[in-house]
Protein backbone atom coordinates (compact mmCIF):
# COMPACT_ATOMS: atom_id res chain seq x y z
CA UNK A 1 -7.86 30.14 -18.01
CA UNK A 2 -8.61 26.45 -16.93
CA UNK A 3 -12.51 27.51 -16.89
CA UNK A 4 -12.96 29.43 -19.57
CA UNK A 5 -10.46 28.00 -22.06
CA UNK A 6 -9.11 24.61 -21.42
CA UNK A 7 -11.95 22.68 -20.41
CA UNK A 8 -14.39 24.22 -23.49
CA UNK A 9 -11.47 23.18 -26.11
CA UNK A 10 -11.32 19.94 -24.13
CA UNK A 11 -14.69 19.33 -23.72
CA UNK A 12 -15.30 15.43 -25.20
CA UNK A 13 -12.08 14.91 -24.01
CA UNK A 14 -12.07 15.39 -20.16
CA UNK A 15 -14.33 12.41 -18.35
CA UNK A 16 -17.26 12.69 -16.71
CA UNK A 17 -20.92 14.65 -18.03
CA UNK A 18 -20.98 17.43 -15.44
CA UNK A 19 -19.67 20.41 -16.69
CA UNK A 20 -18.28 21.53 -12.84
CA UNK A 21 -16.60 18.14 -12.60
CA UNK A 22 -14.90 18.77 -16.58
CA UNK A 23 -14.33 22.45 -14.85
CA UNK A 24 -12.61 21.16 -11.95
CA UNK A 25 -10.84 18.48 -13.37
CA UNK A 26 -9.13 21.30 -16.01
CA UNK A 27 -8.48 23.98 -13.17
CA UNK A 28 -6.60 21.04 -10.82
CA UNK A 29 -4.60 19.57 -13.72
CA UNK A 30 -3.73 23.36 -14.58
CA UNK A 31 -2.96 23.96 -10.85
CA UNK A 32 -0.60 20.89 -10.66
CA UNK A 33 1.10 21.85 -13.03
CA UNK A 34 1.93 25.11 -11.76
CA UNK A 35 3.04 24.01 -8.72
CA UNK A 36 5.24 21.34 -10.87
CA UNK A 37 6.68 23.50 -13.08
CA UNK A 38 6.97 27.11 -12.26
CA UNK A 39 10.28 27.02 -9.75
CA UNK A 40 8.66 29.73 -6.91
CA UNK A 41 5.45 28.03 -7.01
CA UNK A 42 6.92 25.19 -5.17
CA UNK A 43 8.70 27.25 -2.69
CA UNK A 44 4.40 28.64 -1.43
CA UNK A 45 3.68 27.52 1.81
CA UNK A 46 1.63 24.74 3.13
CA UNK A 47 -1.24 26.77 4.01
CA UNK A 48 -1.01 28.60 1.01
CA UNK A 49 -0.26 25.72 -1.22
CA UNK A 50 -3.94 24.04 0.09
CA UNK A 51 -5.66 27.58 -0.52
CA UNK A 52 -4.17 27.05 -4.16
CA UNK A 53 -5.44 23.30 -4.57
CA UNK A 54 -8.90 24.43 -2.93
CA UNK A 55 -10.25 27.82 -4.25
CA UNK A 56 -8.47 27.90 -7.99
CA UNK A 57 -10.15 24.74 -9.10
CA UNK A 58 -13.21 25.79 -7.78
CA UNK A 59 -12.97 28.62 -9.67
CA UNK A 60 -12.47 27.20 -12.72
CA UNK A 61 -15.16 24.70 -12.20
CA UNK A 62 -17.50 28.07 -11.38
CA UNK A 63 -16.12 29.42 -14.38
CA UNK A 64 -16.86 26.24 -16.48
CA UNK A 65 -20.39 25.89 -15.00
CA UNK A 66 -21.10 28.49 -17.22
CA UNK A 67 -21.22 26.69 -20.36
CA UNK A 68 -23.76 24.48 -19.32
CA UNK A 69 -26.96 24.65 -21.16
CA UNK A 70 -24.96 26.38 -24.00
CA UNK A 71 -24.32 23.20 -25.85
CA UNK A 72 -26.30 20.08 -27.24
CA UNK A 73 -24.75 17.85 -24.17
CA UNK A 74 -27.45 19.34 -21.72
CA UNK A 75 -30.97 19.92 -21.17
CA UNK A 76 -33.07 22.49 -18.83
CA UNK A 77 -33.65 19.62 -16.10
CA UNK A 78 -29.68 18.73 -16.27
CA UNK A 79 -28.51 22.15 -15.58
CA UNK A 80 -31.14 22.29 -12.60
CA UNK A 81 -29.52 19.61 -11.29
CA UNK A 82 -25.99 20.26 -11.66
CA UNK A 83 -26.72 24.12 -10.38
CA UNK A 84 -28.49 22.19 -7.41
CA UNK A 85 -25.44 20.67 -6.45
CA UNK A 86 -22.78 22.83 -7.41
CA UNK A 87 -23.23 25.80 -6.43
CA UNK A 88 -23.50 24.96 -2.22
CA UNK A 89 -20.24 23.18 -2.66
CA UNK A 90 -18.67 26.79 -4.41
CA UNK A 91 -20.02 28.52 -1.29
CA UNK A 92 -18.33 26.59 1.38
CA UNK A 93 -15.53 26.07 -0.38
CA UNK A 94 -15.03 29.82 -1.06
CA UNK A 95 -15.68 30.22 2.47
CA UNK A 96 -13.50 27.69 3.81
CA UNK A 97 -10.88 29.12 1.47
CA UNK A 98 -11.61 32.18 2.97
CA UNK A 99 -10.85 31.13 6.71
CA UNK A 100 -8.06 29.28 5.42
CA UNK A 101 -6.50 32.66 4.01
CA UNK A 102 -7.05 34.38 6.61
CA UNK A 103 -5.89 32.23 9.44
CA UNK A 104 -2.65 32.43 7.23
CA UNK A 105 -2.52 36.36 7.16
CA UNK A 106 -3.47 36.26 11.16
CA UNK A 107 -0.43 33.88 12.17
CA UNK A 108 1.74 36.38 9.20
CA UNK A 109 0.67 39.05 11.62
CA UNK A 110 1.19 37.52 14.88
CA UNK A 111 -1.99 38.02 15.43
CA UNK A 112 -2.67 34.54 16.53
């Protein structure tokens, strides 16, 4: 919802020219105030709680990303350049989001 709603309606509003960084920005300010105001949300566990502030961001900053080149803001050599950088930080942090979950799940299950 951060991705694909808040941060096109926000657009001029949210700092910064990058439309990951406007993405991001949305999905943590929509993840803080999860955790803030939904009562079970704050209750998550540590490990889970930094899986939440990682990956759903990032998400919404992948989702975001998608605009870009769709408005008058950007230009062919600007999305090149954003893409460039963006999208190896989405891969490790999926991945370390990833490891992160499932270290969680392992200790759940004993396993380690």
């Amino acid at each position: 919802m951060a991705g694909a709603l808040v941060t096109p309606v926000l657009l001029p509003f949210i700092p910064f020219r990058s439309f990951a960084l406007k993405g991001w920005l949305a999905g943590l300010v929509c993840v803080l105030l999860f955790v803030r105001f939904i009562p079970m949300a704050g209750q998550l566990n540590p490990v889970l709680l930094l899986f939440t502030f990682l990956f759903f961001p990032l998400a919404s900053s992948y989702i975001a990303l998608q605009f870009t080149g769709s408005t008058t803001f950007t230009g062919m050599s600007g999305v090149k350049k954003e893409l460039k950088i963006s999208v190896p930080v989405y891969m490790a942090g999926v991945a370390v989001s990833i490891v992160i979950l499932l270290g969680y799940k392992f200790f759940q299950w004993r396993i380690i």
